[in-house]
Protein backbone atom coordinates (compact mmCIF):
# COMPACT_ATOMS: atom_id res chain seq x y z
CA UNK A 1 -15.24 -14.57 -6.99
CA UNK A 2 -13.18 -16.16 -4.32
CA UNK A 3 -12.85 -14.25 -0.96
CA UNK A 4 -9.20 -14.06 -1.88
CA UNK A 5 -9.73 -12.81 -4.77
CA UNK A 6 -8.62 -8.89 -5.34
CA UNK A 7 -11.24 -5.78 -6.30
CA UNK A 8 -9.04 -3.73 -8.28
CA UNK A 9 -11.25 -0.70 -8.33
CA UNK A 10 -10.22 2.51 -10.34
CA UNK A 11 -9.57 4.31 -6.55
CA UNK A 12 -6.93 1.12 -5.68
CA UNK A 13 -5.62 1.18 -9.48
CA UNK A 14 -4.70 4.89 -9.17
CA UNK A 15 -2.62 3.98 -5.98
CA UNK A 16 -0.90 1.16 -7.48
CA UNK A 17 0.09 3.88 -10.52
CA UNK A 18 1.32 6.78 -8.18
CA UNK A 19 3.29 3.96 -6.06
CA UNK A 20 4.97 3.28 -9.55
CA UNK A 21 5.42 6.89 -10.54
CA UNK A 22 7.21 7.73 -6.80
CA UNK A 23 9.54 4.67 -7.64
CA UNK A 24 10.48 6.37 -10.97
CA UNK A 25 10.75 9.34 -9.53
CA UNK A 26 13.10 8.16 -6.86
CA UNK A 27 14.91 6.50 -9.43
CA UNK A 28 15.81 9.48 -10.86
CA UNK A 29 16.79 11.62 -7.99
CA UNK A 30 20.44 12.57 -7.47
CA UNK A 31 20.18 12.74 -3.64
CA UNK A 32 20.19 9.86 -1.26
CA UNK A 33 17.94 11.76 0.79
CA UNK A 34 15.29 12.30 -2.38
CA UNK A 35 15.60 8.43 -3.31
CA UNK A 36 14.75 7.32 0.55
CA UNK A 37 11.14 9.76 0.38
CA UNK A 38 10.44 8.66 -2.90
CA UNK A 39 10.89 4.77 -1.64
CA UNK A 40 8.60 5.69 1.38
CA UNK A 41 6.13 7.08 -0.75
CA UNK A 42 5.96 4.49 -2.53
CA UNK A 43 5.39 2.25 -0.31
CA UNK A 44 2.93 3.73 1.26
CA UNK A 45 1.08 4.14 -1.60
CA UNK A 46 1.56 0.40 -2.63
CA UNK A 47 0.58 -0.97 0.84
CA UNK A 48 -2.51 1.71 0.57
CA UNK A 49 -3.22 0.04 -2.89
CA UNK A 50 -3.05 -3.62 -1.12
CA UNK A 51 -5.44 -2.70 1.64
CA UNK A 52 -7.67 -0.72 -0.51
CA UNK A 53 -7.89 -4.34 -2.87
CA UNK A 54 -8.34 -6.88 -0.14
CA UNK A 55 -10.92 -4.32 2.08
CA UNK A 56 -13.73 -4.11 -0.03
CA UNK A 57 -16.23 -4.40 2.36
CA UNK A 58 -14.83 -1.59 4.94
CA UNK A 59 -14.25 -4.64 7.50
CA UNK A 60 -11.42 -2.46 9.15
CA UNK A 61 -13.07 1.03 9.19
CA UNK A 62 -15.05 -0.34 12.28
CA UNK A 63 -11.73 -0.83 14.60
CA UNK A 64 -11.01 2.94 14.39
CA UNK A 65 -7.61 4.61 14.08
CA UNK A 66 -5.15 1.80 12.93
CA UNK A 67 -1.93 2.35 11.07
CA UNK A 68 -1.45 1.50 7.35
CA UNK A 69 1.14 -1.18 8.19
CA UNK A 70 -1.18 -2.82 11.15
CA UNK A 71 -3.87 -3.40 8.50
CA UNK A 72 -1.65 -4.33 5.69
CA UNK A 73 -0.53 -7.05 8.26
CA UNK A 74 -4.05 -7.83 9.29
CA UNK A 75 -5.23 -8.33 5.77
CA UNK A 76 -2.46 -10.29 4.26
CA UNK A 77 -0.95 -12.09 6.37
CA UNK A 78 2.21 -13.24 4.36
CA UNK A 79 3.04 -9.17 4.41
CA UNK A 80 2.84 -9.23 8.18
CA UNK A 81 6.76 -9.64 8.56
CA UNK A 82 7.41 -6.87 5.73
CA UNK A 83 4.78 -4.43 6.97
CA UNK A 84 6.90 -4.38 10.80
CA UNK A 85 9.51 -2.60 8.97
């Protein structure tokens, strides 16, 4: 396996299906305001499913407190300008 290969673990694959299921549910809402949390949800949960594939080894437990988006950046870099906003 190549070290950019992904480790799509049941943990990581269960994150990429509740990412999916807050975009459906957002897709259903009626409200603006329910289709914006359901969109953040979501992509919290994807970026949590990116980070949970490319971290395998725990290399980022070791800094401490970071945010979701600083390690999504840290890990893949060609997110870095998508995980700013």
């Amino acid at each position: 396996m190549t070290e950019d290969a992904l480790t799509l673990t049941s943990a990581t694959l269960t994150l990429i299906e509740r990412a999916h299921n807050s975009l459906l549910i957002g897709y259903a809402a009626e409200s603006a305001t329910a289709r914006h949390r359901a969109a953040q949800v979501a992509a919290l949960r994807g970026a949590a499913a990116v980070v949970a594939a490319r971290d395998v080894h725990g290399r980022q437990s070791r800094l401490g407190p970071v945010s979701l988006w600083d390690l999504l950046a840290r890990l893949t870099p060609e997110l870095a300008e998508w995980a700013r906003h």
